[in-house]
Protein backbone atom coordinates (compact mmCIF):
# COMPACT_ATOMS: atom_id res chain seq x y z
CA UNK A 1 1.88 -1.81 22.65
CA UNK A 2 3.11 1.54 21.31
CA UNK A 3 0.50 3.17 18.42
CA UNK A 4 2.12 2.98 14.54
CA UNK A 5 2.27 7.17 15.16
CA UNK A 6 4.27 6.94 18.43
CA UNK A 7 6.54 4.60 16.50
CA UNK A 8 6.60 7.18 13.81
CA UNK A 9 7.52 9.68 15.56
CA UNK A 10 10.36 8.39 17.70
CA UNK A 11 11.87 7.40 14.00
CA UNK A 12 11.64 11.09 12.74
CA UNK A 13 13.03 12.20 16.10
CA UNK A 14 16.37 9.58 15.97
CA UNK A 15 16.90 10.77 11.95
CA UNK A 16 16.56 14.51 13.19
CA UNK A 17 19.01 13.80 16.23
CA UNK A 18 21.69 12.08 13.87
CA UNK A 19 21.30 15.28 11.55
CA UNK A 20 21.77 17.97 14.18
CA UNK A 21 24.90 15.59 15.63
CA UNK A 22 26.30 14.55 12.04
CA UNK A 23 26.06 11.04 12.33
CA UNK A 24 24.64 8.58 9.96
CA UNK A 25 20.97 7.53 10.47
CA UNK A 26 20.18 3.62 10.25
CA UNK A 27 17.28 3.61 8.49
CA UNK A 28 17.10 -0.41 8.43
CA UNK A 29 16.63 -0.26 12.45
CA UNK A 30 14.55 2.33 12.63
CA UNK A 31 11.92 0.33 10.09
CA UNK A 32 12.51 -2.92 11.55
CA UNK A 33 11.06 -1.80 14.96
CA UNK A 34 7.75 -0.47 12.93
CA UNK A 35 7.84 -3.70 11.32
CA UNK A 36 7.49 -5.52 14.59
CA UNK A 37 4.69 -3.58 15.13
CA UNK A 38 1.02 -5.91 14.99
CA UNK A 39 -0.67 -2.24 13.84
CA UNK A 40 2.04 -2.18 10.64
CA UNK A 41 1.50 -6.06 9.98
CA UNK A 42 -2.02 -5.74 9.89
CA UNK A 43 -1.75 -2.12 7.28
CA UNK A 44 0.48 -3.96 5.02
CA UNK A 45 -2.06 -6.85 4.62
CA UNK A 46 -5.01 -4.89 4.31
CA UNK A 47 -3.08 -2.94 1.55
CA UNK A 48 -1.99 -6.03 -0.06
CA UNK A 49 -5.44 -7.52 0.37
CA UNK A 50 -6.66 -4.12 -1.49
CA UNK A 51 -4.27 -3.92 -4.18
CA UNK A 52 -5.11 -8.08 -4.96
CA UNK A 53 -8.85 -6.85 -5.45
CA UNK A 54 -7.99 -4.64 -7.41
CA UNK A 55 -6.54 -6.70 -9.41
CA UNK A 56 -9.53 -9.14 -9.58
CA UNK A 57 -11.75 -6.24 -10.58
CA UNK A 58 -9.54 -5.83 -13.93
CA UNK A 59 -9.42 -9.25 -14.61
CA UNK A 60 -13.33 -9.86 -14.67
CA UNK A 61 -13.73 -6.82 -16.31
CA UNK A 62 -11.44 -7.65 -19.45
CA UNK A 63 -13.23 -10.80 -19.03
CA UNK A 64 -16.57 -9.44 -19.41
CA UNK A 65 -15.39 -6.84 -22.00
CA UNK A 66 -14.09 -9.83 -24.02
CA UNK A 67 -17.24 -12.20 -23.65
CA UNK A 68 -19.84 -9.63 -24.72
CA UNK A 69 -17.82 -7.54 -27.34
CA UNK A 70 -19.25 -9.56 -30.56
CA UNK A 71 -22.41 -8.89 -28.95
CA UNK A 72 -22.54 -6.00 -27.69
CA UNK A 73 -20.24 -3.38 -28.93
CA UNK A 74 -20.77 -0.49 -27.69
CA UNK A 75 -20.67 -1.89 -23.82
CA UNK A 76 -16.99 -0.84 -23.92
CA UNK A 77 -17.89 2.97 -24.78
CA UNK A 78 -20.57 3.07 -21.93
CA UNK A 79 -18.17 1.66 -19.08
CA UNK A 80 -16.15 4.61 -17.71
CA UNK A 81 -12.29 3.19 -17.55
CA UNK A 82 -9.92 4.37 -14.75
């Protein structure tokens, strides 16, 4: 099993060989064999699985900024915001 870098590399090194000979790069099979790669599956979920938490952090907190604004109005002032 070759390392997401090795795979990297050999893709920089084809696109830099088409260059120098004038010929067209295929980018689609060039990504398809990192996309085989278990290293790149797994990156791509953890990413995904980082991006959906982050998306469950802004949903409680507009649900918490919602639920305790009547009562406590300046909570929204004290919370830094990204």
């Amino acid at each position: 099993m070759q390392s997401i870098m090795c795979l990297l590399a050999q893709v920089v090194d084809q696109a830099l060989e088409a260059e120098k000979n004038g010929e067209e790069f295929d980018v689609r099979a060039a990504t398809s064999m990192m996309e085989e790669n278990p290293e790149q599956k797994l990156l791509v979920e953890c990413n995904q699985l980082a991006v959906d938490i982050d998306n469950e952090i802004v949903v409680i907190h507009n649900f918490i900024r919602d639920k305790y604004r009547i009562k406590f109005p300046e909570l929204e002032s004290l919370i830094i915001k990204k």
